[in-house]
C-alpha atoms as a PDB file:
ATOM      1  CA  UNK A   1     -53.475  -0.127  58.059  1.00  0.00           C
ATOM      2  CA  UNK A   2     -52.470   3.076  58.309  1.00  0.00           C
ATOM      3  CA  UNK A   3     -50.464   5.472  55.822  1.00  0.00           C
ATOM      4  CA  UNK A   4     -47.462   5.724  58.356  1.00  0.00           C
ATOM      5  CA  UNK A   5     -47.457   1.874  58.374  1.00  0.00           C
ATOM      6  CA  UNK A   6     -47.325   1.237  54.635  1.00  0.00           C
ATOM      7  CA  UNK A   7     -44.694  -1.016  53.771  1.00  0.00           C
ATOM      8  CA  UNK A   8     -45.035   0.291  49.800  1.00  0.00           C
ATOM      9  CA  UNK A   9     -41.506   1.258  48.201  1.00  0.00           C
ATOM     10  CA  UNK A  10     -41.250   4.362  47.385  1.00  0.00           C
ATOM     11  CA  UNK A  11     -39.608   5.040  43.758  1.00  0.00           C
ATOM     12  CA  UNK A  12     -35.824   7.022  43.838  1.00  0.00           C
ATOM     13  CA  UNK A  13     -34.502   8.868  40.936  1.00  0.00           C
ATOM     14  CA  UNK A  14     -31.094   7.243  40.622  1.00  0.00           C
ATOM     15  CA  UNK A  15     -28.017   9.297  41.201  1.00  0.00           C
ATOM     16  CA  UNK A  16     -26.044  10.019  38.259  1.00  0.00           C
ATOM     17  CA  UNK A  17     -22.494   7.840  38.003  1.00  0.00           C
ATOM     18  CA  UNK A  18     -19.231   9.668  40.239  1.00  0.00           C
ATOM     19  CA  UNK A  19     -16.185   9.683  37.916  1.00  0.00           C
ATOM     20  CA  UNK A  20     -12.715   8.051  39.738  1.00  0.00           C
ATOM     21  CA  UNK A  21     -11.277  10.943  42.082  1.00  0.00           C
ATOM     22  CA  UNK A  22      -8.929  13.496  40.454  1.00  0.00           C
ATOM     23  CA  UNK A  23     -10.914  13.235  36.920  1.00  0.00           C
ATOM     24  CA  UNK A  24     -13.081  15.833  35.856  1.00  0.00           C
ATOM     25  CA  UNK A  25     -16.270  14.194  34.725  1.00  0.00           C
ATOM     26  CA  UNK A  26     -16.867  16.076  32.023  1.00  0.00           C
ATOM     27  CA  UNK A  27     -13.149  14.453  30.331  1.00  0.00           C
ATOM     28  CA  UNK A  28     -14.482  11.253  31.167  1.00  0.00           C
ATOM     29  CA  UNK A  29     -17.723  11.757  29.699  1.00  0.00           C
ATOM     30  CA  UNK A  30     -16.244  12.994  26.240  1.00  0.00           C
ATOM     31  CA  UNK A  31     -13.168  10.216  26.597  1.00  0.00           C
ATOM     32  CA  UNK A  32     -16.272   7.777  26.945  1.00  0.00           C
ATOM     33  CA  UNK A  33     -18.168   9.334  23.290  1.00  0.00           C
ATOM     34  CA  UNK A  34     -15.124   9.401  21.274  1.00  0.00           C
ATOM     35  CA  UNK A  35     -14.713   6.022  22.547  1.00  0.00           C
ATOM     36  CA  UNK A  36     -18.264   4.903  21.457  1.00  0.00           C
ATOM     37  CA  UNK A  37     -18.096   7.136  17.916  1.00  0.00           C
ATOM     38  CA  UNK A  38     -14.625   5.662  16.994  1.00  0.00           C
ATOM     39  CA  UNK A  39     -12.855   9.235  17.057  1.00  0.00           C
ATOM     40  CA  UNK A  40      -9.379   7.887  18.732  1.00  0.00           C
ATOM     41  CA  UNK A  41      -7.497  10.821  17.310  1.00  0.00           C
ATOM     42  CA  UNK A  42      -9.954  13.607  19.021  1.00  0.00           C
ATOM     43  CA  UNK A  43      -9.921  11.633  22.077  1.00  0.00           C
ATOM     44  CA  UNK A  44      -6.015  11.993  22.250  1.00  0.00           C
ATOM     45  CA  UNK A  45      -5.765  15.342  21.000  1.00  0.00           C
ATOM     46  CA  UNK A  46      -9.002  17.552  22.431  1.00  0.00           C
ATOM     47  CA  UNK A  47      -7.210  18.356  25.410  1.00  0.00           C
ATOM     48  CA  UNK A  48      -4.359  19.940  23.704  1.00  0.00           C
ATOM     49  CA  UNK A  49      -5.981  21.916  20.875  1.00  0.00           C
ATOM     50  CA  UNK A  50      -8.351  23.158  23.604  1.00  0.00           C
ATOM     51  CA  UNK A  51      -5.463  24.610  25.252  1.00  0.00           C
ATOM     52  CA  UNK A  52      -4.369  26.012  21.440  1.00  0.00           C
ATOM     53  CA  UNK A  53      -7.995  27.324  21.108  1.00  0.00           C
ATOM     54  CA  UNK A  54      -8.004  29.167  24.122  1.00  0.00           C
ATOM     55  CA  UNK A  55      -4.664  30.277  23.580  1.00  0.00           C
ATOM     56  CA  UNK A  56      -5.876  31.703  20.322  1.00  0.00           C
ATOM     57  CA  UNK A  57      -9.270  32.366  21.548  1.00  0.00           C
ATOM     58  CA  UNK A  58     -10.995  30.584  19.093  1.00  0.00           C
ATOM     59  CA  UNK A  59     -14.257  30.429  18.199  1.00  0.00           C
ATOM     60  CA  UNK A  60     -16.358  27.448  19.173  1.00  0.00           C
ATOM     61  CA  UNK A  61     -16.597  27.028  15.260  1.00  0.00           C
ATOM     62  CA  UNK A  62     -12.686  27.427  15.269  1.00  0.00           C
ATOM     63  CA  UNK A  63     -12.103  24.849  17.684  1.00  0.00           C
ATOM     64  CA  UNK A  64     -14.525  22.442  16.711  1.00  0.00           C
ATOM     65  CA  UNK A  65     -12.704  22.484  12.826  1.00  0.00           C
ATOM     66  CA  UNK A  66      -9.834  22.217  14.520  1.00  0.00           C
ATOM     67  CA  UNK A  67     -10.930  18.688  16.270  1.00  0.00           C
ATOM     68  CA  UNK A  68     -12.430  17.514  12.869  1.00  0.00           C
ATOM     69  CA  UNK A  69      -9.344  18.133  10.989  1.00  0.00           C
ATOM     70  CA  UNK A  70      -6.758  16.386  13.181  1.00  0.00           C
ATOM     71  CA  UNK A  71      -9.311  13.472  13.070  1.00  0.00           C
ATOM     72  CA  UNK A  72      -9.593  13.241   9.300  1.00  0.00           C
ATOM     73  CA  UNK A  73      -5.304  13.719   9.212  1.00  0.00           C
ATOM     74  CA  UNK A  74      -4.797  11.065  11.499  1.00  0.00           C
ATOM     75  CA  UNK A  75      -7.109   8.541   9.591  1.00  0.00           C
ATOM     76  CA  UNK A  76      -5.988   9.257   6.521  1.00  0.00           C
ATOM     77  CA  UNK A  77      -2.111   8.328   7.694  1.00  0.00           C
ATOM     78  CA  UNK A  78      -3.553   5.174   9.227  1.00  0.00           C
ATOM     79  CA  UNK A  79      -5.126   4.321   6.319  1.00  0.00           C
ATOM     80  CA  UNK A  80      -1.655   5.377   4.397  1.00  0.00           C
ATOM     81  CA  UNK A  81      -0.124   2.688   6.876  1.00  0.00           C
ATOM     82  CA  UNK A  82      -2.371  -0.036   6.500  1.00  0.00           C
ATOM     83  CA  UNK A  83      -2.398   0.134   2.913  1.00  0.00           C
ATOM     84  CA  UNK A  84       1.147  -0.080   2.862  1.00  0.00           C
ATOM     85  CA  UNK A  85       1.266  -3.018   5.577  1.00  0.00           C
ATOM     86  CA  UNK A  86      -1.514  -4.938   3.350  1.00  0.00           C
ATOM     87  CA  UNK A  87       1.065  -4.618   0.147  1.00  0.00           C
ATOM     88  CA  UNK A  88       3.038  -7.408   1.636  1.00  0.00           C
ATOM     89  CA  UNK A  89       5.949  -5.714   0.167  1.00  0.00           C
ATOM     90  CA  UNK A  90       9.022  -8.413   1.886  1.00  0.00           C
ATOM     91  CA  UNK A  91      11.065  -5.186   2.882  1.00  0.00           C
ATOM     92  CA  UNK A  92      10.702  -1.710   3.256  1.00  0.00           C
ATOM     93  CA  UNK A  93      12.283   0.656   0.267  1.00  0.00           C
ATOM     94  CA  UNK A  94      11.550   4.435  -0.366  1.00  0.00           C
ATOM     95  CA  UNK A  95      12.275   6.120  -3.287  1.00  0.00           C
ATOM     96  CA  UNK A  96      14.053   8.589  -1.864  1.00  0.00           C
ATOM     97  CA  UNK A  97      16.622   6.273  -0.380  1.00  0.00           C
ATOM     98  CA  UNK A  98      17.508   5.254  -3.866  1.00  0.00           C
ATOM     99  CA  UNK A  99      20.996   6.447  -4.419  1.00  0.00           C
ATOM    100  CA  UNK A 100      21.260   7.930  -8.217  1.00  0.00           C
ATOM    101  CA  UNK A 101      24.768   8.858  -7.520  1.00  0.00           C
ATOM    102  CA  UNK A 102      25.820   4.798  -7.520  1.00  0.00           C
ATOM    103  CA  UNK A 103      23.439   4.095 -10.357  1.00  0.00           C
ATOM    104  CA  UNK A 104      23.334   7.272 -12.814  1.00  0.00           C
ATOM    105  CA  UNK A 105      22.027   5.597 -15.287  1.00  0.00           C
ATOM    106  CA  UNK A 106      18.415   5.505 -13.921  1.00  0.00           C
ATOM    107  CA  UNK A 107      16.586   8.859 -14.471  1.00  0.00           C
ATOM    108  CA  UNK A 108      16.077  10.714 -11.109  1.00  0.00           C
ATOM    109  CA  UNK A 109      13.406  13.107 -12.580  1.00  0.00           C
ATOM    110  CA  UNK A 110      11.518   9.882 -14.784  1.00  0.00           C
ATOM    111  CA  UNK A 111      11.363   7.865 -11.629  1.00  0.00           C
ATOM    112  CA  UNK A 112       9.804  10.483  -9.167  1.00  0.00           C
ATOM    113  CA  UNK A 113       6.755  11.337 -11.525  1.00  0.00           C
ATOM    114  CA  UNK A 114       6.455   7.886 -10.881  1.00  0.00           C
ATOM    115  CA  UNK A 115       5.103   7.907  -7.336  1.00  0.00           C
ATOM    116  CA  UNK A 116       2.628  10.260  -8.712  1.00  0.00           C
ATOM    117  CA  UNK A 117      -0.350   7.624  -9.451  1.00  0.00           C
ATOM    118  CA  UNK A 118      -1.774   9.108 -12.786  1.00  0.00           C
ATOM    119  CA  UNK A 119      -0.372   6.643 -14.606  1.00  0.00           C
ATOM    120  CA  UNK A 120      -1.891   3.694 -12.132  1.00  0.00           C
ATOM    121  CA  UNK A 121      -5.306   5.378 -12.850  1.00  0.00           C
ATOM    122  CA  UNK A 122      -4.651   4.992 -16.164  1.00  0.00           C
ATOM    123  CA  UNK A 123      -4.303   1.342 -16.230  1.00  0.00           C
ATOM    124  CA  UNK A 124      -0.575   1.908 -17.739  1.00  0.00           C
ATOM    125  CA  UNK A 125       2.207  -0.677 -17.101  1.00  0.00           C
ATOM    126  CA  UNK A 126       5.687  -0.218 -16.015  1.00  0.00           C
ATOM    127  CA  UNK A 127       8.692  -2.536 -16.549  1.00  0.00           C
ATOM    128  CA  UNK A 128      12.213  -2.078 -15.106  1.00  0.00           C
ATOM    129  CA  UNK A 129      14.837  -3.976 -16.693  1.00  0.00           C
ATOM    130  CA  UNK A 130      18.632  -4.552 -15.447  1.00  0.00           C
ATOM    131  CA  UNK A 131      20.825  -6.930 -14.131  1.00  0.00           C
ATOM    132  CA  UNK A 132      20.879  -8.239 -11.153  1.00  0.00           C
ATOM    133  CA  UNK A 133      21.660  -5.916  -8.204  1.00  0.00           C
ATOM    134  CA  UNK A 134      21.171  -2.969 -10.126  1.00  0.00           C
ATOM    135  CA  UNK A 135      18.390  -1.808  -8.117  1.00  0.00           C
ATOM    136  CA  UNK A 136      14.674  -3.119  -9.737  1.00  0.00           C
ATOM    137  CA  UNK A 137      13.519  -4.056  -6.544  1.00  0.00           C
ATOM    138  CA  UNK A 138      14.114  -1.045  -4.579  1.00  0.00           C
ATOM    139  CA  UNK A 139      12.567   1.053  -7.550  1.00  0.00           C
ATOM    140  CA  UNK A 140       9.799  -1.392  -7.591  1.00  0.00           C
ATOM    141  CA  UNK A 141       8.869  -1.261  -3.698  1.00  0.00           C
ATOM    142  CA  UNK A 142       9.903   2.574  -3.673  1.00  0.00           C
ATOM    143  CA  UNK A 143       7.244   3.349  -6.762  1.00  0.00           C
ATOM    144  CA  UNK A 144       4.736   0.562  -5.164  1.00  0.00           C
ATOM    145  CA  UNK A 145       5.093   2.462  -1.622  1.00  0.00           C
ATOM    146  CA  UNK A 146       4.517   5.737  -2.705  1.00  0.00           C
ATOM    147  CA  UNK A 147       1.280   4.255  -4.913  1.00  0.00           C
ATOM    148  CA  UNK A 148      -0.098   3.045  -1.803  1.00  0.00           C
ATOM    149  CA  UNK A 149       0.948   6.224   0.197  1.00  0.00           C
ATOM    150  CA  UNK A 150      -1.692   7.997  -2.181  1.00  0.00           C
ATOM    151  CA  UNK A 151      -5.078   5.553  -1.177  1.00  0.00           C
ATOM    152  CA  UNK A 152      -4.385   3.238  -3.541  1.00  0.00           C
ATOM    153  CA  UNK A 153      -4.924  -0.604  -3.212  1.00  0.00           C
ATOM    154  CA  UNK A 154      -1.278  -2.034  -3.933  1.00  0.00           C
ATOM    155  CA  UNK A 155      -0.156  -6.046  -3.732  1.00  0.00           C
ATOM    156  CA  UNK A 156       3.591  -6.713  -4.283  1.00  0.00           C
ATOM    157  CA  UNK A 157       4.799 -10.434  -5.155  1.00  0.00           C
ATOM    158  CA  UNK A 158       7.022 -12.349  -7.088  1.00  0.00           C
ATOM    159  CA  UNK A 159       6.668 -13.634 -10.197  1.00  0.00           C
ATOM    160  CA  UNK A 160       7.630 -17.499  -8.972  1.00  0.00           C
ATOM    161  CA  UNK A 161       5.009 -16.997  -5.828  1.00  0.00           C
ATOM    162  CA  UNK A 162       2.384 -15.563  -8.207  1.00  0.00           C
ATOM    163  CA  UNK A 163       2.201 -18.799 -10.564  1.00  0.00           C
ATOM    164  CA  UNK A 164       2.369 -20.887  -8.066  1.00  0.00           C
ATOM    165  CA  UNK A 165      -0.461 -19.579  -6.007  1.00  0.00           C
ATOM    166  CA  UNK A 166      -2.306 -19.590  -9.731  1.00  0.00           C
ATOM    167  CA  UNK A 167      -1.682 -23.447 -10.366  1.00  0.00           C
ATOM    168  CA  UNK A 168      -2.886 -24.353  -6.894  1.00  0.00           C
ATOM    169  CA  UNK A 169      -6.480 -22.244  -7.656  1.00  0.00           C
ATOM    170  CA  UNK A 170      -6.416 -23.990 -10.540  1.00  0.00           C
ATOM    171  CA  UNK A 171      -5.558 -27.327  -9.570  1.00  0.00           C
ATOM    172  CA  UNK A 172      -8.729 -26.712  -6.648  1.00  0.00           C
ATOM    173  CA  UNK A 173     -11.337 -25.101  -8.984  1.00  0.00           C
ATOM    174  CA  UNK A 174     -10.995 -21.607  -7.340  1.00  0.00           C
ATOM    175  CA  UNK A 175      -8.922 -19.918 -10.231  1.00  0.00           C
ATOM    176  CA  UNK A 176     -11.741 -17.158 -10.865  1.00  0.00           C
ATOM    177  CA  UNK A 177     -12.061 -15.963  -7.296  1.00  0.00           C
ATOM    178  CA  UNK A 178      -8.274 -15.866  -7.448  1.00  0.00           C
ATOM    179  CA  UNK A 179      -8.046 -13.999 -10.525  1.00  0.00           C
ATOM    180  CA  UNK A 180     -10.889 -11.576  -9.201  1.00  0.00           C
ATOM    181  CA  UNK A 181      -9.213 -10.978  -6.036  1.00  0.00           C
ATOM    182  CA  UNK A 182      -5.734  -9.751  -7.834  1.00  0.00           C
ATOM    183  CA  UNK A 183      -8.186  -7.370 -10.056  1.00  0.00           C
ATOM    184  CA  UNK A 184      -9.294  -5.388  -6.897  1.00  0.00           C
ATOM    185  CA  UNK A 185      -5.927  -3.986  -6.635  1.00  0.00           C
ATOM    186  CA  UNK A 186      -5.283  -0.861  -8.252  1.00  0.00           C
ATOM    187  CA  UNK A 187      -1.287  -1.786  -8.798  1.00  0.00           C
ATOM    188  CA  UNK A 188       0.325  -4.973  -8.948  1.00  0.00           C
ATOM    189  CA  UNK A 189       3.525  -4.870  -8.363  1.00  0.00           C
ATOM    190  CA  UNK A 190       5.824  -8.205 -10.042  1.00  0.00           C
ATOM    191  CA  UNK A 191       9.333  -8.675  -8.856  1.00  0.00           C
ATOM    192  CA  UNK A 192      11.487 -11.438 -10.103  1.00  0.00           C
ATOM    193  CA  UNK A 193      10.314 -11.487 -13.887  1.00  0.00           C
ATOM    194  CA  UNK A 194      12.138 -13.277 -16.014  1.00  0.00           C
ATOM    195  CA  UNK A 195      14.463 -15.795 -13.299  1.00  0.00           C
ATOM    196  CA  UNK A 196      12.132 -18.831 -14.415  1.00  0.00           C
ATOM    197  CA  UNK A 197      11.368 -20.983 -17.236  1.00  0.00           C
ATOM    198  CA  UNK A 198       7.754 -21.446 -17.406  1.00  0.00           C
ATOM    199  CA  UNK A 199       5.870 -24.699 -18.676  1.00  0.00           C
ATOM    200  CA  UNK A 200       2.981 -24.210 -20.647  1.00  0.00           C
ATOM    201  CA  UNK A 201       0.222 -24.070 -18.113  1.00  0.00           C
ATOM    202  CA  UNK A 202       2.304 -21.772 -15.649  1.00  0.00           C
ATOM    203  CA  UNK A 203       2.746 -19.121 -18.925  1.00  0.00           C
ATOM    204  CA  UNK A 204      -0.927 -19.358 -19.697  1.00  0.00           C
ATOM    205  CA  UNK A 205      -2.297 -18.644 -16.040  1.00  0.00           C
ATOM    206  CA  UNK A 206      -0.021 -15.717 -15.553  1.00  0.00           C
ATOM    207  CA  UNK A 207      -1.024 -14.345 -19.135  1.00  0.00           C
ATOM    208  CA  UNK A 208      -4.295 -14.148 -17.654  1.00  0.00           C
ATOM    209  CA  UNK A 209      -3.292 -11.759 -15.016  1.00  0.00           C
ATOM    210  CA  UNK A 210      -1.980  -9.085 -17.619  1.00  0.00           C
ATOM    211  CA  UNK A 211      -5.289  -9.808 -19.740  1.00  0.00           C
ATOM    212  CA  UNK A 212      -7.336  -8.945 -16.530  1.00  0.00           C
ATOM    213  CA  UNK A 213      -5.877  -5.928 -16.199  1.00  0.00           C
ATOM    214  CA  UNK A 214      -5.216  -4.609 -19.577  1.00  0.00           C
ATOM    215  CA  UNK A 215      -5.706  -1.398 -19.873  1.00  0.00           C
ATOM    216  CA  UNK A 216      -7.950  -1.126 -16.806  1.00  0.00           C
ATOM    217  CA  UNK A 217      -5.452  -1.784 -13.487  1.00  0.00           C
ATOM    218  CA  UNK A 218      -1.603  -1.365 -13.560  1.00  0.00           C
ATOM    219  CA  UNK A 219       0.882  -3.574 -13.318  1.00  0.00           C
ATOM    220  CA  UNK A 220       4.611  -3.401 -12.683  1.00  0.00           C
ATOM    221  CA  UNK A 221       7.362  -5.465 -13.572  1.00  0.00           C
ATOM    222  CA  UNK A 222      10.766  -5.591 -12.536  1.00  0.00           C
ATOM    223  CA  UNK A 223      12.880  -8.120 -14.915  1.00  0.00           C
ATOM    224  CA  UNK A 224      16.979  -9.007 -14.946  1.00  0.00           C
ATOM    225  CA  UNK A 225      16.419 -10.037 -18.657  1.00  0.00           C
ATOM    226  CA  UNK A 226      15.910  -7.636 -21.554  1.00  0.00           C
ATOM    227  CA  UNK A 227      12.749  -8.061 -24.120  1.00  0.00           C
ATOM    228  CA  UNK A 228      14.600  -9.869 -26.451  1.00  0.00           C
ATOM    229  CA  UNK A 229      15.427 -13.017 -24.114  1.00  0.00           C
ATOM    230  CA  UNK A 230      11.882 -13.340 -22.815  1.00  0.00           C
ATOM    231  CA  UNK A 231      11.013 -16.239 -25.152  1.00  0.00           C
ATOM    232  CA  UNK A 232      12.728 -18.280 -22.423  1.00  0.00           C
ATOM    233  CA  UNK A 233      10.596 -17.508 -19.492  1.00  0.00           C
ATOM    234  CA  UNK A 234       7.768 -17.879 -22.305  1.00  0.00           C
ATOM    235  CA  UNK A 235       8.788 -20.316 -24.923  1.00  0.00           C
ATOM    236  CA  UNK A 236       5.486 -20.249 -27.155  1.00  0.00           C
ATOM    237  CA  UNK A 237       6.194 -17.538 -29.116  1.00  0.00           C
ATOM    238  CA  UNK A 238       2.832 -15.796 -30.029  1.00  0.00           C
ATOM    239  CA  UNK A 239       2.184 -16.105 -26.010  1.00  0.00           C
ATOM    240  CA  UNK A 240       5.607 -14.499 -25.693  1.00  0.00           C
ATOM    241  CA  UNK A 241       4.858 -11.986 -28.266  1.00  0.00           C
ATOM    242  CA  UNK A 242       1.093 -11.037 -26.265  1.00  0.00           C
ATOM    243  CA  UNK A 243       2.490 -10.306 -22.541  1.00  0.00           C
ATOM    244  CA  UNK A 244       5.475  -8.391 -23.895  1.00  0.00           C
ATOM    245  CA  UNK A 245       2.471  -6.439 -26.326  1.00  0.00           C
ATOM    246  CA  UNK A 246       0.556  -6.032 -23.237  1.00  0.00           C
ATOM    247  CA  UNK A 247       3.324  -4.453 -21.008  1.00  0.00           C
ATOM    248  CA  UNK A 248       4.905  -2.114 -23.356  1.00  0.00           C
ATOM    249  CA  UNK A 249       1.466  -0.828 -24.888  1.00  0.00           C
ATOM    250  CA  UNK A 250       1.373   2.898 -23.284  1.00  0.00           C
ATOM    251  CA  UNK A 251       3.578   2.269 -21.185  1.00  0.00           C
ATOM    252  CA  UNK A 252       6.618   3.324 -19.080  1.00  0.00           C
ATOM    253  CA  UNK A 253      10.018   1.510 -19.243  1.00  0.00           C
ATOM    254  CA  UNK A 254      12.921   2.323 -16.378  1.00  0.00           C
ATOM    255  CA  UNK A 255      16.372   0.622 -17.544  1.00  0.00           C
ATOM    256  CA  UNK A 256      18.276   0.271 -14.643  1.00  0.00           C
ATOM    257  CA  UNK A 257      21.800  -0.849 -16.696  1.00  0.00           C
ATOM    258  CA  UNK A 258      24.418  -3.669 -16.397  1.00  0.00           C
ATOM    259  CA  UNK A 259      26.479  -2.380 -13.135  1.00  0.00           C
ATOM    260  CA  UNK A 260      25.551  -4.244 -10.241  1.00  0.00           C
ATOM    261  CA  UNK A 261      24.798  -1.920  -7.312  1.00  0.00           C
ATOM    262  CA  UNK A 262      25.330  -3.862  -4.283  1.00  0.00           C
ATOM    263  CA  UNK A 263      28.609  -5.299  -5.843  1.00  0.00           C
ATOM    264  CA  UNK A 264      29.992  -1.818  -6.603  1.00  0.00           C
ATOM    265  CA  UNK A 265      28.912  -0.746  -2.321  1.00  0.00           C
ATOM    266  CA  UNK A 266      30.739  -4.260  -1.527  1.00  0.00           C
ATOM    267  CA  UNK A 267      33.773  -3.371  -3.187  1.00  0.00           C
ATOM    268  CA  UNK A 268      34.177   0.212  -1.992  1.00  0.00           C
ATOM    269  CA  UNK A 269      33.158  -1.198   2.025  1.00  0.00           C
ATOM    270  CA  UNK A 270      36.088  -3.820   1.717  1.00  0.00           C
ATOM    271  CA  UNK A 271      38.166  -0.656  -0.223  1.00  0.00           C
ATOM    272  CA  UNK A 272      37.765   1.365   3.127  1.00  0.00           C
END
């Protein structure tokens, strides 16, 4: 048979792939890389600061710094976010929505340096103490919020939710992996200390908490009732005694008064 009549295929380079009409192949082609290398932020933003850097005729160098450091901002608020979100703080407060005017009592200055987390890296405790409606909470989610803003591993909860969730570990033999998951946060935040009168057992478990984190993680407690009537949330007294050893020892202490805060807006909203 001859050459001509060879029915051998012959081998084709294939033709590179044709990006969609009206898209310049080379934006799909990095669009496709950020994609694959998990850079959403450079992806969104390279056409724009290209247009900056040529602008500014910028240096490759320039431009590529550029790309890096809207990356790196970008994750870092996501990051900011998420650790906020995975507080499970039940609504959002900011410190700087806290109105002093209403509640001059509470030191503007104390409670700012606050949100600065030296004192969570320390393994110091906090405890705010008022009545009811005086603002603990807010304080409490406000200082927890800005914790978490910094990188730091926060979990907010109440005090009722928290001993529960401790007598069903125990009660199912998982009490240490329950224990050793609340030790991974850097802050714990406690709302609601002090509204319940705690049986034996329930006093014990949440005793161990503070003795995990002793001196090593932070904790925060917000409480309507002062020191002094503690022994009824924690009737054996040498228990009693321990936790309120173990959250005053180096710590910080934000007295939020007697003059209920959201009764005082309530009466000045019906007054107008």
């Amino acid at each position: 048979m001859s050459a001509t009549a060879s029915t051998a295929k012959v081998s084709r380079t294939p033709r590179p792939r044709q990006s969609a009409p009206g898209i310049d192949p080379i934006d799909a082609a990095i669009d496709t890389a950020c994609t694959e290398l998990r850079l959403p932020s450079i992806r969104d933003r390279y056409a724009d600061i290209a247009e900056q850097a040529l602008r500014d005729r910028a240096n490759y160098k320039g431009f590529l710094l550029d790309l890096l450091r809207a990356e790196i901002a970008d994750r870092d608020e996501r990051r900011r976010q998420r650790l906020v979100r995975d507080a499970a703080f039940h609504r959002p407060k900011r410190l700087e929505d806290f109105d002093y005017d209403k509640n001059p009592q509470v030191d503007a200055v104390y409670v700012n340096n606050l949100a600065n987390p030296a004192w969570v890296r320390a393994g110091a405790p906090l405890v705010l103490v008022g009545n009811s409606g005086t603002g603990k909470s807010h304080l409490l989610i406000g200082i927890g919020t800005a914790i978490a803003e910094h990188g730091l591993k926060v979990r907010y909860t109440t005090t009722a939710n928290l001993v529960n969730e401790l007598a069903e570990a125990h009660n199912e033999k998982r009490l240490s992996k329950t224990l050793y998951r609340y030790s991974r946060y850097d802050l714990l935040c406690l709302d609601e200390f002090g509204y319940l009168n705690l049986d034996r057992t329930g006093a014990k478990l949440l005793f161990q908490i503070f003795t995990e984190r002793e001196e090593r993680k932070a904790i925060a407690v917000a409480s309507n009732a002062p020191f002094s009537e503690w022994d009824k949330t924690f009737t054996e007294e040498r228990l009693c005694s321990a936790i309120v050893d173990r959250l005053t020892f180096n710590g910080y202490l934000v007295e939020t008064g007697n003059d209920s805060y959201r009764l005082q807006s309530t009466l000045e909203r019906n007054r107008s």
